[in-house]
N, C-alpha and C. Protein backbone atom coordinates (compact mmCIF):
# COMPACT_ATOMS: atom_id res chain seq x y z
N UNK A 1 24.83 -5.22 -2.94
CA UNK A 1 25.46 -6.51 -3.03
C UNK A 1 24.44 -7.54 -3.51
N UNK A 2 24.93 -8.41 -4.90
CA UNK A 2 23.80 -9.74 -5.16
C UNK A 2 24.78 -10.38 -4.87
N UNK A 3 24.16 -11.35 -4.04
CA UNK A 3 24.45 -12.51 -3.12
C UNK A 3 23.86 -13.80 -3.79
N UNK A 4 24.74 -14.72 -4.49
CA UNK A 4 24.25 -15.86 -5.14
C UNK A 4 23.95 -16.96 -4.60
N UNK A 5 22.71 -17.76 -4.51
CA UNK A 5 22.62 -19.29 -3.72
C UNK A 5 21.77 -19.79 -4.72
N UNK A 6 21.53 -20.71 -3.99
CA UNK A 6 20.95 -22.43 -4.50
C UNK A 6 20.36 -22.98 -3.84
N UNK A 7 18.62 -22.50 -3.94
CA UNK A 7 17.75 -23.70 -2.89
C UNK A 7 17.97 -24.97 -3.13
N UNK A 8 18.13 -26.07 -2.61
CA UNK A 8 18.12 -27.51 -3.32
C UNK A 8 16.59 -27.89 -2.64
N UNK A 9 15.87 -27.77 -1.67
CA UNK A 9 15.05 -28.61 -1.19
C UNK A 9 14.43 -27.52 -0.35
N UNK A 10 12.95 -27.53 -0.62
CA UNK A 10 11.65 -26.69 0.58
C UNK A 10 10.93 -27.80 0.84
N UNK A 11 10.96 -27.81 1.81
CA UNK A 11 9.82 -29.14 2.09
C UNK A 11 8.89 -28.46 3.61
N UNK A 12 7.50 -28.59 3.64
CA UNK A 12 6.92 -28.00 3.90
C UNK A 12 6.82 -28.93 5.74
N UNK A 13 6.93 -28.24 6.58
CA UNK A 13 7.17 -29.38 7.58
C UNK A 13 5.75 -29.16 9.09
N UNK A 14 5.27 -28.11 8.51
CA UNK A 14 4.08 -27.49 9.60
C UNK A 14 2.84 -26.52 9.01
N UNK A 15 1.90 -27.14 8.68
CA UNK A 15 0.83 -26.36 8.47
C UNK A 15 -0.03 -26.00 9.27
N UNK A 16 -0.39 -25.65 10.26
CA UNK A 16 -1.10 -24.82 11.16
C UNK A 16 -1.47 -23.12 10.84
N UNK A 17 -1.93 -23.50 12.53
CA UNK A 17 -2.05 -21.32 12.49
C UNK A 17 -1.06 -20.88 11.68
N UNK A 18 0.18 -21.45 11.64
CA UNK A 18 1.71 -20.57 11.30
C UNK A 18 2.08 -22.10 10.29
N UNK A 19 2.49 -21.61 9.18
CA UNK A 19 3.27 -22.68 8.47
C UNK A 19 4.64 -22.58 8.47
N UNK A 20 4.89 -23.68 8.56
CA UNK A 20 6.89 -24.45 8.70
C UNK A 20 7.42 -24.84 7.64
N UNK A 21 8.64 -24.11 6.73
CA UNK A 21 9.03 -24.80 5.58
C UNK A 21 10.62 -25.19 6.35
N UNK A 22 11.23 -26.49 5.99
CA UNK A 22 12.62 -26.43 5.88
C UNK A 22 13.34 -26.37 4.71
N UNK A 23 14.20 -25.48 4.35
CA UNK A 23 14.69 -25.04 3.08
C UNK A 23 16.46 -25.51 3.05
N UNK A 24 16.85 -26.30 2.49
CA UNK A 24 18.02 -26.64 1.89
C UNK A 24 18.66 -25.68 1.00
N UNK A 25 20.02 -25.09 1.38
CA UNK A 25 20.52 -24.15 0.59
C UNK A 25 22.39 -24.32 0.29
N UNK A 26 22.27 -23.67 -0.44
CA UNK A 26 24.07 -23.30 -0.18
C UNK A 26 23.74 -21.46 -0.77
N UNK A 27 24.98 -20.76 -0.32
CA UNK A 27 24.99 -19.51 -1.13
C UNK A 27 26.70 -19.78 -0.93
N UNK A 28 26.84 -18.40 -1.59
CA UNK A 28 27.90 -17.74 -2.03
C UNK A 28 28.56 -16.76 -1.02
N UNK A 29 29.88 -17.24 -0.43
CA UNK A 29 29.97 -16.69 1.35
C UNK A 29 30.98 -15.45 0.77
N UNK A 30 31.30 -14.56 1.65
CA UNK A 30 31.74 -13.31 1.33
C UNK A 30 33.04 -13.16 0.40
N UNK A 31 33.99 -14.47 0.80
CA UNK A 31 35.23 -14.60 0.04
C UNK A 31 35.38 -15.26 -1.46
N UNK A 32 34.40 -15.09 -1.95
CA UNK A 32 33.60 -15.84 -3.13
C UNK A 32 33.50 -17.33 -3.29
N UNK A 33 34.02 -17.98 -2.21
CA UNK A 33 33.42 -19.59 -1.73
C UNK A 33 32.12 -20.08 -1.87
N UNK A 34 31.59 -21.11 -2.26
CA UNK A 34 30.29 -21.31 -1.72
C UNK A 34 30.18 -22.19 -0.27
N UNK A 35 29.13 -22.04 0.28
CA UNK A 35 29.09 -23.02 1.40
C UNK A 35 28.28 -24.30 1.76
N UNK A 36 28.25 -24.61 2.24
CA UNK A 36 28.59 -26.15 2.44
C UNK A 36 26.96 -26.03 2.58
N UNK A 37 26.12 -27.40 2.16
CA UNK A 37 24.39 -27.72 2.04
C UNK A 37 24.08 -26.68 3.92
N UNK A 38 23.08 -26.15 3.97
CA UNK A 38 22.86 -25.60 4.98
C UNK A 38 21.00 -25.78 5.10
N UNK A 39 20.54 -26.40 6.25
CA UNK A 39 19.11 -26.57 6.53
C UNK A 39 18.51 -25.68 7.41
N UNK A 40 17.22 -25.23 7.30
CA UNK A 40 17.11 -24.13 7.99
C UNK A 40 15.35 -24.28 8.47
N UNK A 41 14.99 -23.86 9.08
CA UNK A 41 13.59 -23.94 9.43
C UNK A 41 12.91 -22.48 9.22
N UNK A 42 12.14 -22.09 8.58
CA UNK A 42 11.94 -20.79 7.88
C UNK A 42 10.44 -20.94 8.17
N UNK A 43 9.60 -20.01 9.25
CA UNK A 43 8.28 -19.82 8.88
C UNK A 43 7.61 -18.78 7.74
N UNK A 44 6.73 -19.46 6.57
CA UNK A 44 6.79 -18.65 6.02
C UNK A 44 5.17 -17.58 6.18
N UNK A 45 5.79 -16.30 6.44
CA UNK A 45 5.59 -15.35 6.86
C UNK A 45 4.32 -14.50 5.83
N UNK A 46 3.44 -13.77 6.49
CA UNK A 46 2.60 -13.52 5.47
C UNK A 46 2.99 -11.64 5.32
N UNK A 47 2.48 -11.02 4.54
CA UNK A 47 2.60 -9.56 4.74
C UNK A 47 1.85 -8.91 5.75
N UNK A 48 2.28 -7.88 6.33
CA UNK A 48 1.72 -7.28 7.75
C UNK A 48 1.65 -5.61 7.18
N UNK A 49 0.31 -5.20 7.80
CA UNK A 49 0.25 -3.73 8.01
C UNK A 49 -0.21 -3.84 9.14
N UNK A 50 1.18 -2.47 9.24
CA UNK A 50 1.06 -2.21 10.80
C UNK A 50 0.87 -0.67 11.13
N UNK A 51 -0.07 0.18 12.26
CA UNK A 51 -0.22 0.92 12.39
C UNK A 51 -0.47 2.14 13.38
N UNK A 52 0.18 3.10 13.28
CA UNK A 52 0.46 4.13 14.42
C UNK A 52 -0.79 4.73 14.11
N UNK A 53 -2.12 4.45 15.22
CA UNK A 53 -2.95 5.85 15.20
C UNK A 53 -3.16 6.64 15.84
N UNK A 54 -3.08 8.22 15.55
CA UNK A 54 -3.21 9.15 15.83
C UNK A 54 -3.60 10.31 15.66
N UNK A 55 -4.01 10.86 16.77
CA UNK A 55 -5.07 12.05 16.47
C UNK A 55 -4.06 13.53 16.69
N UNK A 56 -3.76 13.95 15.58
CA UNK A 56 -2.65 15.02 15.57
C UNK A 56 -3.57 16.48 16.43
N UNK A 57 -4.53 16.24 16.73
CA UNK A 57 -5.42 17.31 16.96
C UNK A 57 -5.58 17.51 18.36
N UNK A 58 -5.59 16.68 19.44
CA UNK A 58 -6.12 16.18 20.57
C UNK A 58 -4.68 15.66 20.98
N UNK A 59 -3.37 15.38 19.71
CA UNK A 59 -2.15 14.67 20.55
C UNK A 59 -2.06 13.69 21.58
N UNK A 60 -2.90 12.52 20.86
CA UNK A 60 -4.03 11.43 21.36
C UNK A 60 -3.30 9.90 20.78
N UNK A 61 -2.77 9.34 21.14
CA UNK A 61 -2.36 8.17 20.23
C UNK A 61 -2.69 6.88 20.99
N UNK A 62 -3.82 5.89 19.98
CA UNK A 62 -4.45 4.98 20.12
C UNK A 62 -3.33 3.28 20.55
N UNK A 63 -3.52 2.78 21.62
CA UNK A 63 -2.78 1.85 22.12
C UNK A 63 -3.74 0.50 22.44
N UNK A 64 -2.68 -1.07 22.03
CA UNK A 64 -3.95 -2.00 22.17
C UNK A 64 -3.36 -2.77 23.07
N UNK A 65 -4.07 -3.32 24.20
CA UNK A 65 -3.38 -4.36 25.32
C UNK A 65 -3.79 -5.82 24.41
N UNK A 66 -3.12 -6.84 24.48
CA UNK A 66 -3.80 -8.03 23.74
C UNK A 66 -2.63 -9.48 24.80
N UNK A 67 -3.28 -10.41 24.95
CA UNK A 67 -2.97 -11.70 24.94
C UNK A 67 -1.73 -12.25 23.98
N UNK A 68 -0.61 -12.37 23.91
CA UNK A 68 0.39 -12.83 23.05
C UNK A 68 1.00 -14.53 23.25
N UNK A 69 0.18 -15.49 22.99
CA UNK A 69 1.28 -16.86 23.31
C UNK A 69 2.34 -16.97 23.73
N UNK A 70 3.34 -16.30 22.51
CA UNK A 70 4.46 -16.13 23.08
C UNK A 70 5.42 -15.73 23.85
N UNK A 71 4.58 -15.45 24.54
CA UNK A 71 5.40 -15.31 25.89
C UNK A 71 5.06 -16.07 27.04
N UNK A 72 4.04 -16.60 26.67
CA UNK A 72 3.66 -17.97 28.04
C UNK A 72 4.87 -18.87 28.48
N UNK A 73 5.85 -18.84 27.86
CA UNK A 73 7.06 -19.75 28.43
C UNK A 73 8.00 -18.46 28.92
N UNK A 74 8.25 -17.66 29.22
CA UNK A 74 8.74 -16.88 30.04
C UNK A 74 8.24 -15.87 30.66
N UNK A 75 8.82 -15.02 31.87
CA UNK A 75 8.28 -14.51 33.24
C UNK A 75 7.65 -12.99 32.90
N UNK A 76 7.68 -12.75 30.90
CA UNK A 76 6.97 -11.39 31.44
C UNK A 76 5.31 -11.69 31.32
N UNK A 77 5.26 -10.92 31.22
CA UNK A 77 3.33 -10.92 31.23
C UNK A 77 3.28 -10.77 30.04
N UNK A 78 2.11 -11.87 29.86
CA UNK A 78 1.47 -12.14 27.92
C UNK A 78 0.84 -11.38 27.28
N UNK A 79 -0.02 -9.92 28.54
CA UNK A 79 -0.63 -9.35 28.18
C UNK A 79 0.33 -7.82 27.92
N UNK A 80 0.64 -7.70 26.27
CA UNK A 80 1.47 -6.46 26.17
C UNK A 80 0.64 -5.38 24.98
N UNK A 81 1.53 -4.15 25.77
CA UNK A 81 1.18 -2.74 24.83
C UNK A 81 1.58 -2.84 23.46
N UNK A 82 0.67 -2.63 22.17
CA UNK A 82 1.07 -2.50 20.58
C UNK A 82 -0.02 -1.94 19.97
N UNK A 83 0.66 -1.47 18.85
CA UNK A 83 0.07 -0.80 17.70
C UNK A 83 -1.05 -1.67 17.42
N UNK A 84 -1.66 -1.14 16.16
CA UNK A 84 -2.53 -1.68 15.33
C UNK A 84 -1.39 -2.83 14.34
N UNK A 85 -1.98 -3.77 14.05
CA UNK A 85 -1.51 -4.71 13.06
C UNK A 85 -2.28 -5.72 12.61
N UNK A 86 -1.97 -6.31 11.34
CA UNK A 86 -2.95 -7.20 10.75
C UNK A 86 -2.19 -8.06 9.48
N UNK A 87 -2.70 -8.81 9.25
CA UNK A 87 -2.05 -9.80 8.15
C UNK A 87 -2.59 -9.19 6.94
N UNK A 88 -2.24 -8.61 5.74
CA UNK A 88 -2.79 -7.89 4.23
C UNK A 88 -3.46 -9.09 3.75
N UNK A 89 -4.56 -9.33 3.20
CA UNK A 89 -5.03 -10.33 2.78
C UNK A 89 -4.46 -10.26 1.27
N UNK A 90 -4.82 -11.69 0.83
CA UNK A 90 -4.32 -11.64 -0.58
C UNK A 90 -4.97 -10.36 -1.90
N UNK A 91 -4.26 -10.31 -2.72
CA UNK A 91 -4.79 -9.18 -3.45
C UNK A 91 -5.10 -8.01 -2.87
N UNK A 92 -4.92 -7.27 -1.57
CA UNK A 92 -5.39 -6.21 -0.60
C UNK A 92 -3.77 -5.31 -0.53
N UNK A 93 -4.32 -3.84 -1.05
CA UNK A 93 -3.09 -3.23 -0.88
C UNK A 93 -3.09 -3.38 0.45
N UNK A 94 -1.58 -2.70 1.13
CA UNK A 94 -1.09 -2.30 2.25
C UNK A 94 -2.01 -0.98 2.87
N UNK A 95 -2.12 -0.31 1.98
CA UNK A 95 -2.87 0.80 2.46
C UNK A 95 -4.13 0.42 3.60
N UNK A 96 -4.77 -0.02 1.93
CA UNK A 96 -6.15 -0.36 2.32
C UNK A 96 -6.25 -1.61 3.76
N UNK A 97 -5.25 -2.17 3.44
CA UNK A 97 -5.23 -3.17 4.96
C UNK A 97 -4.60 -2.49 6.35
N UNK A 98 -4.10 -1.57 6.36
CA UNK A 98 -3.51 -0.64 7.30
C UNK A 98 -4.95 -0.08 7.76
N UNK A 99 -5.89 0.66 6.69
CA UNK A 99 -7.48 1.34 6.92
C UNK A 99 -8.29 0.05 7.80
N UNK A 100 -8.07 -1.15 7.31
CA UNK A 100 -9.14 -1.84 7.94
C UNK A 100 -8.76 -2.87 9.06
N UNK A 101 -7.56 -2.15 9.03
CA UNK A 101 -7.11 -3.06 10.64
C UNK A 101 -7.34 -2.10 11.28
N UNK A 102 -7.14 -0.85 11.21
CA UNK A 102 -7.40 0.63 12.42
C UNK A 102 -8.43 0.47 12.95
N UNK A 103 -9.66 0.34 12.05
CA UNK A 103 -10.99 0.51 12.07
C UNK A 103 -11.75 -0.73 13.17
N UNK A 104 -11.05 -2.26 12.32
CA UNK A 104 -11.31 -3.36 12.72
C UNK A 104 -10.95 -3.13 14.67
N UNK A 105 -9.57 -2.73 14.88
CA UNK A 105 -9.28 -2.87 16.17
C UNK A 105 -9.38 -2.33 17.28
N UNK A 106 -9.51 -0.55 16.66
CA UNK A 106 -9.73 0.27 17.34
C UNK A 106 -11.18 1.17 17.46
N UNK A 107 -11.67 0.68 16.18
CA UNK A 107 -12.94 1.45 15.77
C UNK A 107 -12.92 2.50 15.55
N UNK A 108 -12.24 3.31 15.10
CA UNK A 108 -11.64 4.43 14.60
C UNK A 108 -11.46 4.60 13.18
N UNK A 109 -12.11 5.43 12.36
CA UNK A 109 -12.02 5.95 11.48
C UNK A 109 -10.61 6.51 10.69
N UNK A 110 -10.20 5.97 9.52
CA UNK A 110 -8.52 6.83 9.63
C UNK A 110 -9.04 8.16 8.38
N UNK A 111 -8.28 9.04 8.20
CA UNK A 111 -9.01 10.53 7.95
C UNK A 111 -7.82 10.45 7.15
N UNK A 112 -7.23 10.16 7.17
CA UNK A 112 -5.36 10.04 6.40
C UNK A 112 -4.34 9.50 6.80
N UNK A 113 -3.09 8.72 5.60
CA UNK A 113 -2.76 8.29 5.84
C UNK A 113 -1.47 7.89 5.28
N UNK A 114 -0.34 7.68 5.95
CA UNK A 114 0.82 8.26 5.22
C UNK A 114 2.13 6.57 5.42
N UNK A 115 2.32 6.15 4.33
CA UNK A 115 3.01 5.20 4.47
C UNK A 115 4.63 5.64 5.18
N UNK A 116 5.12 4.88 5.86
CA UNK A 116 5.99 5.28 6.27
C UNK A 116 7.61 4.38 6.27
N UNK A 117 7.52 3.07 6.11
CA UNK A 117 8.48 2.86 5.99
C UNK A 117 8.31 0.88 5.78
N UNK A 118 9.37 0.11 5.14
CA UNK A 118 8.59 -1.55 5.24
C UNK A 118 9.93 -2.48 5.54
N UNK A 119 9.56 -3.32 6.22
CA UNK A 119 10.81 -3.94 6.63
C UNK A 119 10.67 -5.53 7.15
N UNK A 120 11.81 -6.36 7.14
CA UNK A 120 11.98 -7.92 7.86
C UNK A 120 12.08 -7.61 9.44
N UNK A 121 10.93 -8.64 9.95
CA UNK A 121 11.12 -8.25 11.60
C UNK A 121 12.23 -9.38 11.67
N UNK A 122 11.95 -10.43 11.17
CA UNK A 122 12.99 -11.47 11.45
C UNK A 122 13.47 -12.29 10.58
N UNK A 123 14.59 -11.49 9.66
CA UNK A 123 14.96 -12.66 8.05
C UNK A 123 15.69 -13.56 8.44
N UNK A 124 16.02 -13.90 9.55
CA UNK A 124 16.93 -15.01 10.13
C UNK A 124 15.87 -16.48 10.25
N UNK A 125 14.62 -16.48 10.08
CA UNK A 125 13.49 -17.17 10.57
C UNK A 125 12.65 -17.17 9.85
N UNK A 126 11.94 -16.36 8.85
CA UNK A 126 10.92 -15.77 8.42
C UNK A 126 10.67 -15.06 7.38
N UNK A 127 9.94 -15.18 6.61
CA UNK A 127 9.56 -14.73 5.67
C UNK A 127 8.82 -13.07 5.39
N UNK A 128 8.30 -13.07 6.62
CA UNK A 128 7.34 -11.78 7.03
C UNK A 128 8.02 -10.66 6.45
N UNK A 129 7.08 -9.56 5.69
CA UNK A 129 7.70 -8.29 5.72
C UNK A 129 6.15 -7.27 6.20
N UNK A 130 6.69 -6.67 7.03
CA UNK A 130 6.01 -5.43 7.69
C UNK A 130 5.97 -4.54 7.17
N UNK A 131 4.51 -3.41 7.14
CA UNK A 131 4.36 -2.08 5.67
C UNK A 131 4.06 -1.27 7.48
N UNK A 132 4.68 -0.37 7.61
CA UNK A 132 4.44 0.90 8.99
C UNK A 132 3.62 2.15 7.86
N UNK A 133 2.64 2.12 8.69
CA UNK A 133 1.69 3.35 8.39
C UNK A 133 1.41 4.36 9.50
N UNK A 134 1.30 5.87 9.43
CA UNK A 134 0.83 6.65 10.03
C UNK A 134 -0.30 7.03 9.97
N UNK A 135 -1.46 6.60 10.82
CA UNK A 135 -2.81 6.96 10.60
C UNK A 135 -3.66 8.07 11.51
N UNK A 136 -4.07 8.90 10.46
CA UNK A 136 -4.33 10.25 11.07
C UNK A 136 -6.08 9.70 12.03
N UNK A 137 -6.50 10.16 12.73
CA UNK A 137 -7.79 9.68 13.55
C UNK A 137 -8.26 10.22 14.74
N UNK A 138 -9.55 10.51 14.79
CA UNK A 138 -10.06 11.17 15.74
C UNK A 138 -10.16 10.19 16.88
N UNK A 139 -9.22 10.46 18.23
CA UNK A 139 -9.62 9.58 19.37
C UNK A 139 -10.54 9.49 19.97
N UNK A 140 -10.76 8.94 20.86
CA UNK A 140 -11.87 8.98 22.05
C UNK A 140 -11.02 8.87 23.51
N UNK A 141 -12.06 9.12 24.26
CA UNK A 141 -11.40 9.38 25.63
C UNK A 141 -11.64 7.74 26.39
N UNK A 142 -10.84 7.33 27.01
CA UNK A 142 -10.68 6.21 27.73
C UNK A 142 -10.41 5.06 26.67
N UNK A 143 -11.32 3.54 27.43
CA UNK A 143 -11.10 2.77 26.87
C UNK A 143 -12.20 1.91 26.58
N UNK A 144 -11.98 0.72 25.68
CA UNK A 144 -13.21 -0.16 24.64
C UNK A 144 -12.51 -1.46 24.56
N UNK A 145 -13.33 -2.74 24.81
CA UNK A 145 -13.05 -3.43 23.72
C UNK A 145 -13.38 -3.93 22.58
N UNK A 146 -12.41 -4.91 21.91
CA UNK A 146 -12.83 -4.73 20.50
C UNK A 146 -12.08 -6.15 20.05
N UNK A 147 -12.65 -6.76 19.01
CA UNK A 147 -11.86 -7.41 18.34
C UNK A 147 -12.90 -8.55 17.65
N UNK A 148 -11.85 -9.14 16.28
CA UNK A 148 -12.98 -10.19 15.78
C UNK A 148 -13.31 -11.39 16.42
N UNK A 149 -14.64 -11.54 16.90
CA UNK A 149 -14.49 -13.07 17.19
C UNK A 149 -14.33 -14.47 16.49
N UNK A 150 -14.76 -14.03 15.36
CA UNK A 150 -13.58 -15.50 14.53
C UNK A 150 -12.32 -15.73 14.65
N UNK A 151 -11.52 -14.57 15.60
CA UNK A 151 -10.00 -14.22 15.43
C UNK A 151 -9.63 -14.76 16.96
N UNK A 152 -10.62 -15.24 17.54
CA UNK A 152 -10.75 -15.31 19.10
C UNK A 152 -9.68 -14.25 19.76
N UNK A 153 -9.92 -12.81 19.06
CA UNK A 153 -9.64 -11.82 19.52
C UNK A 153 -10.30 -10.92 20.58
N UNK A 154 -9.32 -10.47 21.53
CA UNK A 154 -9.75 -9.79 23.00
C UNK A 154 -8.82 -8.62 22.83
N UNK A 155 -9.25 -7.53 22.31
CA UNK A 155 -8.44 -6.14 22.28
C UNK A 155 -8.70 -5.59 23.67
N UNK A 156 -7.95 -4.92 24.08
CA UNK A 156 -8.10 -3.84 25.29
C UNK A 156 -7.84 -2.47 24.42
N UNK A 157 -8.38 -1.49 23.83
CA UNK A 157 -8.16 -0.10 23.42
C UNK A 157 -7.97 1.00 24.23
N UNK A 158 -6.84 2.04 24.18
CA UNK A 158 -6.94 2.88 25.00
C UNK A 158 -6.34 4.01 24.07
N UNK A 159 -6.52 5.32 24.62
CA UNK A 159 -6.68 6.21 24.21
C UNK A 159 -5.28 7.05 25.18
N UNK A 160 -3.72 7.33 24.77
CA UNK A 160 -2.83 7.89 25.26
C UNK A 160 -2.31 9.57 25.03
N UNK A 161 -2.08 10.18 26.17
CA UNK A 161 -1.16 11.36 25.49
C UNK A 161 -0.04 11.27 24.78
N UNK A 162 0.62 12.15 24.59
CA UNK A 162 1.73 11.58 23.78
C UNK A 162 2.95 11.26 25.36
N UNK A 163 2.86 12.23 26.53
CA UNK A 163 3.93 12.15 27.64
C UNK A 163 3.71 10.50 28.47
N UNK A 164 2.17 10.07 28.34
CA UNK A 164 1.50 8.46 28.82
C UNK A 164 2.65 7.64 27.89
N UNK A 165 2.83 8.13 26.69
CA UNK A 165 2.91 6.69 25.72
C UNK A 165 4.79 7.05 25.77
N UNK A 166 5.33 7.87 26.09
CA UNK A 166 6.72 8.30 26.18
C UNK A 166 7.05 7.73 27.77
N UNK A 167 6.28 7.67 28.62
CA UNK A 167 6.35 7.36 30.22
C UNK A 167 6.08 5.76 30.15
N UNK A 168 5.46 5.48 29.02
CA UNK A 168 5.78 3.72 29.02
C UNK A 168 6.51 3.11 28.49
N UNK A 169 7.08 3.95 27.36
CA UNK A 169 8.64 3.12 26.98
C UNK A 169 9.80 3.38 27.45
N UNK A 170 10.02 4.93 28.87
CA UNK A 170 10.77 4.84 29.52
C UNK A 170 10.54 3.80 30.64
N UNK A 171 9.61 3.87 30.71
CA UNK A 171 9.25 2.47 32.07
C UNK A 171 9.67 0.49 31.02
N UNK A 172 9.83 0.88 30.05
CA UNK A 172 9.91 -0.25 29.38
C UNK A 172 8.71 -1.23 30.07
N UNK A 173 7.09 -0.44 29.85
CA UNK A 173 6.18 -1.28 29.33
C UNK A 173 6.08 -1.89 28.08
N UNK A 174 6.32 -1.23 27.06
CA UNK A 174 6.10 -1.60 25.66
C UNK A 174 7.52 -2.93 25.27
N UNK A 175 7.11 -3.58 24.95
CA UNK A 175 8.47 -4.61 25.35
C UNK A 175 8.23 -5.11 23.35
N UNK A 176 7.20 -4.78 22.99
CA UNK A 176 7.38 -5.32 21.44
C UNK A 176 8.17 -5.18 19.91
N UNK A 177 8.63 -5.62 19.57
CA UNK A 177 10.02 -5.05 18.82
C UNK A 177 8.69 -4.06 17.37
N UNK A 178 7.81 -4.58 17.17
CA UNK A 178 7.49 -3.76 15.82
C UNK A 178 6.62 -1.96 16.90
N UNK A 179 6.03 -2.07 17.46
CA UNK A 179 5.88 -1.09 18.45
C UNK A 179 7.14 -0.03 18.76
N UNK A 180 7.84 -0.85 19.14
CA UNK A 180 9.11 -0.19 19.69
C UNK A 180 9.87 0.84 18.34
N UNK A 181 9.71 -0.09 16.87
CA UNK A 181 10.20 0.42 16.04
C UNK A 181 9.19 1.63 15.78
N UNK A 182 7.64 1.44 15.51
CA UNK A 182 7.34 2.44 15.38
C UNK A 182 7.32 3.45 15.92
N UNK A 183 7.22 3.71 17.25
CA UNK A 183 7.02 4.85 17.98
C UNK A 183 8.68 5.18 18.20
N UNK A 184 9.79 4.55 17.73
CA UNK A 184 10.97 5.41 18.04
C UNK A 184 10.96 6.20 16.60
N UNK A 185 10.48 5.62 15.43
CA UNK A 185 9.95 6.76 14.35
C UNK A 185 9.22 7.45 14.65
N UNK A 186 8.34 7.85 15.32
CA UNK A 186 7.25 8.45 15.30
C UNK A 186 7.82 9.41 16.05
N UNK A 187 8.57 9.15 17.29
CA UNK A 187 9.32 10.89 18.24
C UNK A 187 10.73 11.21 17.53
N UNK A 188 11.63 10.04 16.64
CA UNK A 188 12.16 10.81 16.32
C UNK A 188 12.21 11.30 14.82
N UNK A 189 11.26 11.35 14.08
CA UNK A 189 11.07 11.85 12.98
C UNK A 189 9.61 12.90 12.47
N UNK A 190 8.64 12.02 13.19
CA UNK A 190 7.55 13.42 13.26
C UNK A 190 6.80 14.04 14.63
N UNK A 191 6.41 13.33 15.59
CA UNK A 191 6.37 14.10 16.67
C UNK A 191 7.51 15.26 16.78
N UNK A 192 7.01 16.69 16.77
CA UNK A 192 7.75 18.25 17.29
C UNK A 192 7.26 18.69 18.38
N UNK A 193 7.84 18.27 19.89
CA UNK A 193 6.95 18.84 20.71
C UNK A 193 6.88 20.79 20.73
């Protein structure tokens, strides 16, 4: 389906950590109508590689505890379970930014690496599109931290079985929607127990 509209107006309304555009539109509604001026608040979103690592050898898969803002205004805890992820810098394949966020977060070496799938976490809001990678990697036992300090980053790293990291999304520890997406790819398309 091409779906026809008409930006009339982006006007840029928040530059910070996160930038704010409001975008003026009409499109073209299903009954071939157009609709009426519509304003919208759209953060615009940068590209993300995001990444499952794991050690297919040891059946070892690398997990990061981190600090999240957003959730300081409601009752769960800020500190949640996720993948590897990172913003692609400009001109930086996906690949190669998938390799140096693994490395960057977990300190882990990736040995191979298999794109897997790319998607909008939130086109209702956002601009963002997410690249999911499978990264092959030798674990370590326990845990490290890690992270950039220009990023006033505080990683917690840990090192899971595969039944640990299946026993926390039946416990619904993992509460993060790009996490959640990956690892329900990951058991139901390549994990064979």
């Amino acid at each position: 389906m091409s779906v026809k509209y008409n930006i009339t107006n982006k006007k840029k309304i928040h530059d910070g950590f996160f930038k704010l555009h409001e975008l003026t539109f009409t499109h073209q509604k299903h009954n071939g109508t157009w609709s009426s001026e519509i304003k919208r608040e759209i953060f615009s979103g940068a590209h993300v590689a995001t990444v499952i690592p794991y050690d297919p050898i040891n059946k070892k898969m690398i997990l990061l505890e981190q600090f999240r803002p957003g959730l300081l205004n409601r009752k769960d805890d800020p500190i949640i379970i996720e993948i590897v992820a990172g913003i692609i810098d400009e001109g930086e394949l996906p690949e190669d930014a998938a390799q140096r966020e693994c490395l960057e977060e977990t300190g882990c070496s990736v040995k191979k690496i298999q794109n897997i799938l790319s998607y909008y976490p939130a086109p209702g809001s956002s601009e963002s599109f997410y690249h999911l990678f499978l990264a092959e990697i030798e674990s370590f036992s326990g845990k490290r931290i890690v992270g950039e300090k220009d990023e006033n980053e505080d990683i917690l790293v840990a090192s899971y079985s595969i039944d640990e990291v299946r026993n926390l999304m039946k416990r619904k520890k993992i509460i993060n929607g790009l996490t959640l997406i990956a690892l329900q790819w990951f058991f139901l398309e390549y994990y064979k127990d």
